[in-house]
Protein backbone atom coordinates (compact mmCIF):
# COMPACT_ATOMS: atom_id res chain seq x y z
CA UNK A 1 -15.76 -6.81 4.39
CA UNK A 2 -14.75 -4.08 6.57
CA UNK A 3 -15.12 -5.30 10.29
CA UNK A 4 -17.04 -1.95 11.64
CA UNK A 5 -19.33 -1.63 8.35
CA UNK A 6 -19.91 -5.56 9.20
CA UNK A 7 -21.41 -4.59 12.88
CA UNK A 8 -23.11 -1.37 11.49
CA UNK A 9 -24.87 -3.81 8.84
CA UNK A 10 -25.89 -6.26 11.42
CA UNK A 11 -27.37 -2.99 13.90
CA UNK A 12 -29.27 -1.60 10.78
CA UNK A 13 -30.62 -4.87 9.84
CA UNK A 14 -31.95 -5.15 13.34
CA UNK A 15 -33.57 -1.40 13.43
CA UNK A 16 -35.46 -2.20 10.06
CA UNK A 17 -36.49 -5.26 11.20
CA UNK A 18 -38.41 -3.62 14.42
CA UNK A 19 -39.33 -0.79 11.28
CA UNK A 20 -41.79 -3.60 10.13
CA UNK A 21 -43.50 -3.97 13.20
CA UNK A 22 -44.27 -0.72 12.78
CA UNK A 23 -46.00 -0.97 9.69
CA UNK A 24 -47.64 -3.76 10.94
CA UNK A 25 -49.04 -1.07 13.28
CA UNK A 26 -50.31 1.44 10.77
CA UNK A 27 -51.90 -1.21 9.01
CA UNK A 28 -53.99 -2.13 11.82
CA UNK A 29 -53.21 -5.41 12.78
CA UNK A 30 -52.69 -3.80 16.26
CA UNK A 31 -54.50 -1.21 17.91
CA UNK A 32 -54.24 2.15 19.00
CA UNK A 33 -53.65 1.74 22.67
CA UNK A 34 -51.06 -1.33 21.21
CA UNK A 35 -49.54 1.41 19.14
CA UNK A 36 -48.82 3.77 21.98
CA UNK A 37 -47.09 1.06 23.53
CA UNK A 38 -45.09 0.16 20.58
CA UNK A 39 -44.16 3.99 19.47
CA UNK A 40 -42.25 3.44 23.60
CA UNK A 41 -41.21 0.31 22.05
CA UNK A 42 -39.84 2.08 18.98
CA UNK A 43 -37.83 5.01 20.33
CA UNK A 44 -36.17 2.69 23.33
CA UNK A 45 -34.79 0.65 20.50
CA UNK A 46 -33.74 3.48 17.80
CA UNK A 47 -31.69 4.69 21.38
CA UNK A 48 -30.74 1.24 21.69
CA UNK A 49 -29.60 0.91 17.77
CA UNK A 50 -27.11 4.13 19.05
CA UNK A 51 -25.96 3.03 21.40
CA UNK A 52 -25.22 -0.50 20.13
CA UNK A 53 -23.26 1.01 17.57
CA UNK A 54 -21.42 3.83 19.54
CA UNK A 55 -20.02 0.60 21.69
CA UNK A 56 -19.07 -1.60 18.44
CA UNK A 57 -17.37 1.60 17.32
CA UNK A 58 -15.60 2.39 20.79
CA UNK A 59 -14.48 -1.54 21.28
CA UNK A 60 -13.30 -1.48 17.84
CA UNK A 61 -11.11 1.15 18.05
CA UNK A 62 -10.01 -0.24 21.61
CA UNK A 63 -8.74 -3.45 19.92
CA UNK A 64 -6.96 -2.04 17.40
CA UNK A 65 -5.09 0.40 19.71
CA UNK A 66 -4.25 -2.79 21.97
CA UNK A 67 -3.53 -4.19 18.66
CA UNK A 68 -0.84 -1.54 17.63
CA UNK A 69 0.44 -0.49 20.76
CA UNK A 70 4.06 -2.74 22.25
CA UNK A 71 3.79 -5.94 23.77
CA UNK A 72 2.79 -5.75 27.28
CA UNK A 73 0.85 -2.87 27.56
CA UNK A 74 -2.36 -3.40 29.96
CA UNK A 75 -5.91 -2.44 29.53
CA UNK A 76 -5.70 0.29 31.43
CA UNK A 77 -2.47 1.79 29.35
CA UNK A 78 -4.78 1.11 26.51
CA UNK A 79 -7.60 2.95 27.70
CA UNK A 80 -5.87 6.13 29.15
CA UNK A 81 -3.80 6.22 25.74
CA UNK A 82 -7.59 6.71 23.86
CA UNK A 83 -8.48 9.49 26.99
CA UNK A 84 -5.51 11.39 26.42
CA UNK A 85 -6.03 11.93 23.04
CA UNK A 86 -3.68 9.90 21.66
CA UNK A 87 -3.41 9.08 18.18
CA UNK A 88 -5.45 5.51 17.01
CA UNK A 89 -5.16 3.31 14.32
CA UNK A 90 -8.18 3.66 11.50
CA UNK A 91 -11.53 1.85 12.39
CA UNK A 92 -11.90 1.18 9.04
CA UNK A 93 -8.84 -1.64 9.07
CA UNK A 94 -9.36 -5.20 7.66
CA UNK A 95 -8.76 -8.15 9.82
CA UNK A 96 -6.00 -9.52 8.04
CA UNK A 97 -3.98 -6.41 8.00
CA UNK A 98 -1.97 -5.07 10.88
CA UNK A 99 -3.07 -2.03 12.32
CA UNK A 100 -0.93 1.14 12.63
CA UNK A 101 -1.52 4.30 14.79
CA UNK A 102 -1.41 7.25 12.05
CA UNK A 103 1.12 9.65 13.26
CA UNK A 104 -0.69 12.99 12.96
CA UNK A 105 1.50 15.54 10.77
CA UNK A 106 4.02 18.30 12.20
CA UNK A 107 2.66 22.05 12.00
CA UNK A 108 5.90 22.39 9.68
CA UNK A 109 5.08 19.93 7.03
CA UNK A 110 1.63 21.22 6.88
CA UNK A 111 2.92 25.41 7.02
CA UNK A 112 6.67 25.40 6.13
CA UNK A 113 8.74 28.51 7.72
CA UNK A 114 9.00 31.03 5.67
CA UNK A 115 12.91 30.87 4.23
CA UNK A 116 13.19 34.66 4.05
C-alpha cells in the first residue's frame, strides 16, 4: 500500500474514532456543560488531524528527496533543496521502488518555436 495513503489511513481512523465520542455526546450519555468541553475537545483535534498529516506529508517528501539526491548530501542540503523550489520525487512512491526527482519539462517541449 502506498506509504502516504498508509499514514493518511491511520490519521482518519483516529479523527473518526474521536467522531464517536461525539455521538456519544448527542445521545446524551454526557451533558451539556460536558459537551461544551468536548466541542474544545473536538476542534483541537480536527486541527491536530491537519496538522498530523501536513507533517507525514512534509517528512515524506523529505525522505524521498534525501532518498534521490547523491550520496553525501546533509540535512540541511536536503532541506534548502525543498525551500528553493527544487524539483521532488512523487509522494505517492512505494517502498520498494527507488525514488526519482521528476525533471520538470523545458518551455520548448511543451511550446515548440515556431519553424517559420
Amino acid at each position: 500500500m502506498n506509504p502516504i495513503l498508509q499514514a493518511a489511513l491511520g490519521s482518519i481512523v483516529r479523527f473518526f474514532l474521536a467522531a464517536l465520542f461525539g455521538y456519544v455526546v448527542k445521545a446524551g450519555i454526557w451533558s451539556a456543560s460536558e459537551a461544551e468541553t468536548y466541542v474544545g475537545a473536538g476542534t483541537l483535534a480536527v486541527l491536530g488531524l491537519g496538522w498530523s498529516l501536513w507533517a507525514k506529508y512534509r517528512d515524506r517528501i523529505k525522505l524521498l528527496t534525501a532518498l534521490s539526491m547523491p550520496h553525501g548530501v546533509t540535512e540541511n542540503d536536503v532541506k534548502e533543496h525543498i525551500a528553493n523550489g527544487g524539483a521532488t520525487p512523487s509522494v505517492s512512491t512505494p517502498k520498494d521502488e527507488v525514488p526519482h526527482i521528476r525533471q520538470p519539462r523545458a518551455v520548448e517541449d511543451i511550446y515548440p518555436p515556431d519553424a517559420a
